[in-house]
Protein backbone atom coordinates (compact mmCIF):
# COMPACT_ATOMS: atom_id res chain seq x y z
CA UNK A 1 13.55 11.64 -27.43
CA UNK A 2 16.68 10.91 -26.94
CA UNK A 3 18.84 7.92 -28.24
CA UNK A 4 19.63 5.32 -25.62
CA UNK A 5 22.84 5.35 -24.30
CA UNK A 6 23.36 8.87 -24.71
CA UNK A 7 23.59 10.60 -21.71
CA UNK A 8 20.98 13.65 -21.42
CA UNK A 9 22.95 16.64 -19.89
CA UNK A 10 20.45 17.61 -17.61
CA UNK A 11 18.96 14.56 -15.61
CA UNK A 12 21.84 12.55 -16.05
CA UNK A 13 20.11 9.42 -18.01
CA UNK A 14 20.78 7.94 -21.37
CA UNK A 15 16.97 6.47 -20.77
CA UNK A 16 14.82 9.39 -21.12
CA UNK A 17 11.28 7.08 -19.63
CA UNK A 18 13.00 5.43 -17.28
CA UNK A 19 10.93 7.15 -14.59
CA UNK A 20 8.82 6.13 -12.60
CA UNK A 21 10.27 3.44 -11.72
CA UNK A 22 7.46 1.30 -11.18
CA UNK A 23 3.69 2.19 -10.04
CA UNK A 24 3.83 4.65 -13.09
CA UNK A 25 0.17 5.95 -13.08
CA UNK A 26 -0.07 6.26 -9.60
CA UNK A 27 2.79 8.27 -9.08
CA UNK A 28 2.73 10.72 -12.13
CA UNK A 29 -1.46 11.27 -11.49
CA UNK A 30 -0.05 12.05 -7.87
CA UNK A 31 2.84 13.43 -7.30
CA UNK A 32 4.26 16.66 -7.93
CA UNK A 33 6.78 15.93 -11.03
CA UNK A 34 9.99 17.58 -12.10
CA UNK A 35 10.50 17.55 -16.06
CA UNK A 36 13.79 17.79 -18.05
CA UNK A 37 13.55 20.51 -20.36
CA UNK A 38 16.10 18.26 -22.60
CA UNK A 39 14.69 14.89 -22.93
CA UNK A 40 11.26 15.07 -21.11
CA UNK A 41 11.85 12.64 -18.30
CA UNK A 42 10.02 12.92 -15.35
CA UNK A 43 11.24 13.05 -12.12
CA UNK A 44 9.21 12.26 -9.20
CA UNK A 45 10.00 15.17 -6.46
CA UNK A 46 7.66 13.73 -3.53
CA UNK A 47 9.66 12.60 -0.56
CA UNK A 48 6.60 10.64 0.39
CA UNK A 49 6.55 7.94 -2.57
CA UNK A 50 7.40 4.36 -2.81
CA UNK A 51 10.97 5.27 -3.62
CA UNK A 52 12.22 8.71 -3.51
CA UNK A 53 15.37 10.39 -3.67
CA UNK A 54 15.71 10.47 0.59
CA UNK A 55 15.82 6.40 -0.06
CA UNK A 56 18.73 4.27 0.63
CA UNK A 57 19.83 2.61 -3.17
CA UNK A 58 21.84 -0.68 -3.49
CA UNK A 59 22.33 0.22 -6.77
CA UNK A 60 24.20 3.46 -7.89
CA UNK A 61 22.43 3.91 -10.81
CA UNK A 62 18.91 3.69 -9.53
CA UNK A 63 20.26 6.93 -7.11
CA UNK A 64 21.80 8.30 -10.44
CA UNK A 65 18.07 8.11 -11.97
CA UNK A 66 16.50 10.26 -9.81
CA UNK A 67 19.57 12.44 -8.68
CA UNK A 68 17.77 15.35 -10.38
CA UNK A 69 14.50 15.27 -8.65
CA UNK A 70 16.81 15.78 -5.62
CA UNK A 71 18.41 18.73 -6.88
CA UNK A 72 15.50 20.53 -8.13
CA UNK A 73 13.61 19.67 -4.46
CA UNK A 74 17.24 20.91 -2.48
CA UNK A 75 17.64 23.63 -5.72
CA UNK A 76 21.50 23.24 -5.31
CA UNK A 77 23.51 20.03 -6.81
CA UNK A 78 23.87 17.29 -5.97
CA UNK A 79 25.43 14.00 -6.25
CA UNK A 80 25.40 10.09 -4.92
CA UNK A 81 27.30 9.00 -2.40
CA UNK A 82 28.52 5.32 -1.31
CA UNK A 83 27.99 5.05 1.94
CA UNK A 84 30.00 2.25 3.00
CA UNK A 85 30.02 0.03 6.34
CA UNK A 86 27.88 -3.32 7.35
CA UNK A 87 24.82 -2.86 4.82
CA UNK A 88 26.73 -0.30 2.27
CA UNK A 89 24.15 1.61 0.07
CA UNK A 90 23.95 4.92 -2.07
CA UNK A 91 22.33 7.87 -1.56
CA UNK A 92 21.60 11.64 -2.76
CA UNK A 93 23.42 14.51 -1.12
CA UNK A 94 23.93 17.68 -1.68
CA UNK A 95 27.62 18.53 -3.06
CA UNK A 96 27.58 21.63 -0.41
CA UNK A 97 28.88 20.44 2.97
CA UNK A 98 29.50 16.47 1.53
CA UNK A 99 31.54 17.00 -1.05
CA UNK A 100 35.62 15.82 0.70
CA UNK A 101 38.72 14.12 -0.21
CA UNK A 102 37.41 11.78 2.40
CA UNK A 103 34.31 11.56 1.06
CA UNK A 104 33.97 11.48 -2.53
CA UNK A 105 30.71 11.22 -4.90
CA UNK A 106 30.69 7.86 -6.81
CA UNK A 107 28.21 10.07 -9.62
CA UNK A 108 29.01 13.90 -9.45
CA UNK A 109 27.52 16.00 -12.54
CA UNK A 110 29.84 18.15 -14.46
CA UNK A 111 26.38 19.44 -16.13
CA UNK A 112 24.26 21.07 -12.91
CA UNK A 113 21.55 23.57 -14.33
CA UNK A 114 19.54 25.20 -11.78
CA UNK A 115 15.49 24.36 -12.62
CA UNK A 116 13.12 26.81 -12.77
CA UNK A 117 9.78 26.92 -11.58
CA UNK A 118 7.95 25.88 -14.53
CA UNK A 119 9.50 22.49 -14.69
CA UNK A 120 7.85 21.58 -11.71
CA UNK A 121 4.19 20.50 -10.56
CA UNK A 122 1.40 18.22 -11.25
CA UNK A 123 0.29 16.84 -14.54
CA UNK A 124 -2.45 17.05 -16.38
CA UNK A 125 -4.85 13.82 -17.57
CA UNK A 126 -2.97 14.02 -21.34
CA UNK A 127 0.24 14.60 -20.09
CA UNK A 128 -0.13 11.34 -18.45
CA UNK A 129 -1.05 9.20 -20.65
CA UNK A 130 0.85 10.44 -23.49
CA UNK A 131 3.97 9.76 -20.98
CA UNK A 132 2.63 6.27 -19.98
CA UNK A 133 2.58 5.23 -23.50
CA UNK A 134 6.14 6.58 -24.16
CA UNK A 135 7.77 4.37 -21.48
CA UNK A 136 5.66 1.63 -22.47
CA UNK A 137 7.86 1.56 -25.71
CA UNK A 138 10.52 2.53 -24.33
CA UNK A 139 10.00 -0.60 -21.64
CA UNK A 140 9.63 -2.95 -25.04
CA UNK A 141 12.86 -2.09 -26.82
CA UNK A 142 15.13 -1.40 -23.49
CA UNK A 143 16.42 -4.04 -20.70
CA UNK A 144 17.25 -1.74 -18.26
CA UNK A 145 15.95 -3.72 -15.17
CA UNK A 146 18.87 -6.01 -14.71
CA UNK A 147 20.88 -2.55 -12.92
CA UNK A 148 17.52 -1.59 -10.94
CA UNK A 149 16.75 -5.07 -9.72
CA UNK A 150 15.57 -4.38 -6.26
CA UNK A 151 14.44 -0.89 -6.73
CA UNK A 152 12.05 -2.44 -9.76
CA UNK A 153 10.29 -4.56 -6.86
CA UNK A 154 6.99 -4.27 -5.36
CA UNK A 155 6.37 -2.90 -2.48
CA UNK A 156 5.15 -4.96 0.74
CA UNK A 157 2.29 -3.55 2.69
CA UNK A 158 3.26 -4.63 6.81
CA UNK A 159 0.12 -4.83 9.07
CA UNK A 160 0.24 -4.79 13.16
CA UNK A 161 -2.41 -5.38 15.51
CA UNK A 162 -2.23 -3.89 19.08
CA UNK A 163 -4.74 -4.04 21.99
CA UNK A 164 -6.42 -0.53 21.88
CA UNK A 165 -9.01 -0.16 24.39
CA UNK A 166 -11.50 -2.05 26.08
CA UNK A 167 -13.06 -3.70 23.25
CA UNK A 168 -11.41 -2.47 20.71
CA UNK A 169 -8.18 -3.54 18.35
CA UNK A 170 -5.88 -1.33 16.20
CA UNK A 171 -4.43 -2.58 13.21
CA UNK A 172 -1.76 -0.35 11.98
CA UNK A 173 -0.58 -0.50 7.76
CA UNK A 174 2.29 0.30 6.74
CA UNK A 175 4.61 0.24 3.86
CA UNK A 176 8.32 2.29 3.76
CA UNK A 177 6.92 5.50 3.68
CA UNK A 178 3.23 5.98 5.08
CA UNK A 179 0.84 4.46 7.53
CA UNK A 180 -2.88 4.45 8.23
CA UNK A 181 -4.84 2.80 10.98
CA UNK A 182 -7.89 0.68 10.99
CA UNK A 183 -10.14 -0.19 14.46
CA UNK A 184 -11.95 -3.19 14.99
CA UNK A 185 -14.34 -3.32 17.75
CA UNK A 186 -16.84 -5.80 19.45
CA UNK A 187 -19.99 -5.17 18.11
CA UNK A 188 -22.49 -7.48 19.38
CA UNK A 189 -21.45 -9.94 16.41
CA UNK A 190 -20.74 -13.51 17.46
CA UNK A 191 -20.83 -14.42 14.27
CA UNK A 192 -17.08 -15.61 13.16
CA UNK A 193 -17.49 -15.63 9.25
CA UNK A 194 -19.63 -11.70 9.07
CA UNK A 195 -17.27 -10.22 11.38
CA UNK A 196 -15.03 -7.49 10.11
CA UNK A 197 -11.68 -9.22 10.80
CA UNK A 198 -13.01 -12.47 8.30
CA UNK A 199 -14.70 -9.82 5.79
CA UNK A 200 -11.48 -8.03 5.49
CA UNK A 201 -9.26 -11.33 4.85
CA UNK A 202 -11.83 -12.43 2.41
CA UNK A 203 -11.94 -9.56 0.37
CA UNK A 204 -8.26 -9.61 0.12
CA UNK A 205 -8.31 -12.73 -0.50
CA UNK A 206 -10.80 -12.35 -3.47
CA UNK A 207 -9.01 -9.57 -4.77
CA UNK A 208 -5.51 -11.86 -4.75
CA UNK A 209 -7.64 -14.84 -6.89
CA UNK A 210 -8.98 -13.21 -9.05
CA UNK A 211 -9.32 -9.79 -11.62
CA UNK A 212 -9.91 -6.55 -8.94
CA UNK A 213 -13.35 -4.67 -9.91
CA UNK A 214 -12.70 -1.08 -9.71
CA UNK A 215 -15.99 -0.76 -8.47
CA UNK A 216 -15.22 -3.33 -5.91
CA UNK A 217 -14.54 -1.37 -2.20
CA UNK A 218 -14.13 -2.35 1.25
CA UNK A 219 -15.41 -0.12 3.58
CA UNK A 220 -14.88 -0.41 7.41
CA UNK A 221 -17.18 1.41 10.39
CA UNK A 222 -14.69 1.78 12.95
CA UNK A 223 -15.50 3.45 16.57
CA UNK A 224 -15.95 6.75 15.30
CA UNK A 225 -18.34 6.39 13.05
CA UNK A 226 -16.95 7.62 10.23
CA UNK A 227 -16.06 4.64 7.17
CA UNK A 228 -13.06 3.49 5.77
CA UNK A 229 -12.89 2.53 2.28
CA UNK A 230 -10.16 0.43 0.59
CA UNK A 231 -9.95 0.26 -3.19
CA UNK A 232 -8.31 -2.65 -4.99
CA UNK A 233 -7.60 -1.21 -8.90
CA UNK A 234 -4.33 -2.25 -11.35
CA UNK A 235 -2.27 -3.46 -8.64
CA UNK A 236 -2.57 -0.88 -5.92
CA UNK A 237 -4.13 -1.15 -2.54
CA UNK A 238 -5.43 2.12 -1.59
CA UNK A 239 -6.92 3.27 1.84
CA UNK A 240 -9.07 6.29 2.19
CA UNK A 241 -10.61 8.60 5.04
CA UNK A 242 -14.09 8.60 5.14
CA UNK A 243 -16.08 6.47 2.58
CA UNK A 244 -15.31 8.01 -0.51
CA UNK A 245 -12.42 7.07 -2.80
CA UNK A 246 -11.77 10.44 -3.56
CA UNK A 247 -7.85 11.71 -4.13
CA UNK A 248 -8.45 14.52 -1.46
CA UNK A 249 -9.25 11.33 1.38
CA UNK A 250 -6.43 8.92 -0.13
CA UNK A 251 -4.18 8.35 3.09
CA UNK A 252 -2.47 5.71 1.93
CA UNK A 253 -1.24 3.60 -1.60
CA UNK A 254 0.83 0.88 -2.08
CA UNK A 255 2.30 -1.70 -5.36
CA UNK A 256 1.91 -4.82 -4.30
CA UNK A 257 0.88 -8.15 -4.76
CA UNK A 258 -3.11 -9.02 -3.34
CA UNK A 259 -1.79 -12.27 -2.34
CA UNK A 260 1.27 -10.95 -0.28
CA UNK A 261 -1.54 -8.26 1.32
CA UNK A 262 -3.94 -11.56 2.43
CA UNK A 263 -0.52 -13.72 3.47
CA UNK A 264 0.77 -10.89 5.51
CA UNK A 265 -2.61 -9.84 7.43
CA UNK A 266 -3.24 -13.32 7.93
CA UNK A 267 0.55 -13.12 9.80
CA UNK A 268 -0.09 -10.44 11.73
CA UNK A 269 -3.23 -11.70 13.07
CA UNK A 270 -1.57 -15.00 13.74
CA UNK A 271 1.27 -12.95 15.98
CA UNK A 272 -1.22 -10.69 17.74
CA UNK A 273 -2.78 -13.79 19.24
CA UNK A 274 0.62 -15.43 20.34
CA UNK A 275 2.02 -12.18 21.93
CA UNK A 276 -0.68 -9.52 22.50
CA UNK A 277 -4.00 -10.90 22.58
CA UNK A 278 -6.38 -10.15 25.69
CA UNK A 279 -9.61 -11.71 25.50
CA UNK A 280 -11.29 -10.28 28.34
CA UNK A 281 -10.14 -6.72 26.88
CA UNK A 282 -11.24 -7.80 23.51
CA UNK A 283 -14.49 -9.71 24.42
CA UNK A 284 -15.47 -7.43 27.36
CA UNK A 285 -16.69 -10.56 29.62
CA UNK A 286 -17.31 -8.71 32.87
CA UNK A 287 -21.09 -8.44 33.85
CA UNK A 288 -20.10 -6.35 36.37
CA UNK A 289 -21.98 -2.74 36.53
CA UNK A 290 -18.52 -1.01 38.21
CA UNK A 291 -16.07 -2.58 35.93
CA UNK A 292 -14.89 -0.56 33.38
CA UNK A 293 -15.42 -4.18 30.90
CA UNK A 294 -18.57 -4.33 32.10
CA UNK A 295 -21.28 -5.92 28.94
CA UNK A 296 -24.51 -6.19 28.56
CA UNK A 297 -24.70 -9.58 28.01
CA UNK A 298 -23.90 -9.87 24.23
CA UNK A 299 -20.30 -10.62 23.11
CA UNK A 300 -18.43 -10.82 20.01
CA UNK A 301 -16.79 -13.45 18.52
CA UNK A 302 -13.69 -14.70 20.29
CA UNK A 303 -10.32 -14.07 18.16
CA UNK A 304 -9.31 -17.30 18.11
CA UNK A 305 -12.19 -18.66 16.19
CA UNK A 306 -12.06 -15.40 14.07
CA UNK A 307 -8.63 -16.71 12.63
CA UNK A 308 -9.53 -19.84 12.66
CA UNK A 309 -12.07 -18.96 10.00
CA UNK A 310 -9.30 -17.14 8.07
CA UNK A 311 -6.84 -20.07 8.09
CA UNK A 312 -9.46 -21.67 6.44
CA UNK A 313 -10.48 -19.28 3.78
CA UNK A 314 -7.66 -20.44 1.16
């Protein structure tokens, strides 16, 4: 390894564990790396991770950390720019065609190597722990996060509900970079507290009080018939096609806090009843044969009471 503070010559940082920078496991079991042939540092090269090198930095040298893994995905150099106006922030460019007196880089390389093919791809089981426990130590002898503040954060997971269909809601998750949806439909249930709107808070809720069980999933029949399954496990929520957890149905991961995930569905529920809510669309209240609501009599539980129950799960 090298020494901190000096300055490897090919990714550009004088910590050589610095990445990931959070989410470590996750990321290195997942995504397709990029490794310095000088220092060993990994370099994330997924445009579709919690923070890549397409995101928009407020700090230069998080952009500087992973300034290589966007020159070996553009395979030309590159360098961070300031770009400067209401909300200023940095962000990796190539030098080609950005590179002006008007424009200069804040961190341009004088060291660019082009990487080969070999430095890139996915890592094996060994390769990933044997990196984990590396930045572990590095993590205990170096303060580095007081430069990567907001980058270092966790990641919020957003949910939206929308009136789908006759019967049936959409809740959309979402966090910066992916999104996955989730139905909920009347099903004959007029039972508030077994309904799958109050099953989902609770088990979020669960998960937020307490240690997650690995084994412990959440699966979801929506209209289709096929389940969803949601897997609580060292601080990630993860959402998967289909009922198993495997990494070939993951649609969907996200850092963050369980309690954050129960506050903000709770939110979101709370809004979809002030400004999109449609009972007789949700509850399908029409015994008429020709209307397209039209029930046979049974009804599910209305969404007020559903959040009702929710607000009063904490």
């Amino acid at each position: 390894m090298l020494q901190k503070k000096t300055i490897c010559p090919e990714c550009y940082s004088e910590y050589p564990r610095i990445t990931p920078f959070f989410a470590s496991e996750n990321c290195l079991k997942n995504h397709k790396q990029y490794k310095c042939r000088t220092c060993g540092r990994l370099v994330c090269i997924d445009k579709n991770t919690e923070i890549s090198y397409f995101s928009k930095f407020n700090f230069k040298e998080a952009a500087r950390y992973l300034l290589r893994g966007g020159e070996a995905f553009f395979k030309e150099e590159c360098a961070v720019f300031e770009k400067r106006g209401n909300n200023s922030y940095f962000q990796i460019l190539p030098v080609y065609g950005n590179l002006s007196s008007k424009k200069p880089a804040c961190f341009l390389p004088t060291t660019y190597r082009q990487a080969v093919k070999k430095q890139t791809g996915l890592l094996s089981e060994e390769e990933v722990k044997k990196y984990i426990l590396e930045q572990n130590e590095e993590r205990r002898v170096c303060d580095y996060s007081q430069f990567l503040e907001e980058n270092l954060n966790e990641q919020n997971l957003e949910f939206k509900f929308t009136q789908y269909d006759i019967g049936i809601i959409k809740c959309s998750l979402k966090t910066k970079y992916e999104s996955f949806c989730l139905y909920f439909y009347d099903d004959e249930n007029s039972e508030v507290e077994t309904s799958d709107f109050v099953m989902l808070a609770k088990w979020f809720y669960k998960i937020s009080s307490e240690k997650a069980d690995p084994s412990d999933i959440f699966k979801l029949f929506p209209i289709d018939g096929d389940a969803r399954c949601i897997k609580a496990e060292n601080g990630f929520l993860r959402v998967y096609e289909f009922c198993s957890p495997s990494d070939e149905n993951l649609r969907l991961s996200c850092f963050c806090s369980y309690k954050v995930i129960f506050d903000n569905y709770k939110s979101a529920l709370k809004s979809f009843l002030k400004n999109g809510y449609n009972s007789k669309m949700w509850e399908r209240l029409s015994f008429n044969p020709d209307d397209d609501a039209y029930y046979d009599g049974f009804e599910g539980a209305p969404l007020e009471k559903i959040y009702e129950c929710i607000e009063k799960i904490e």
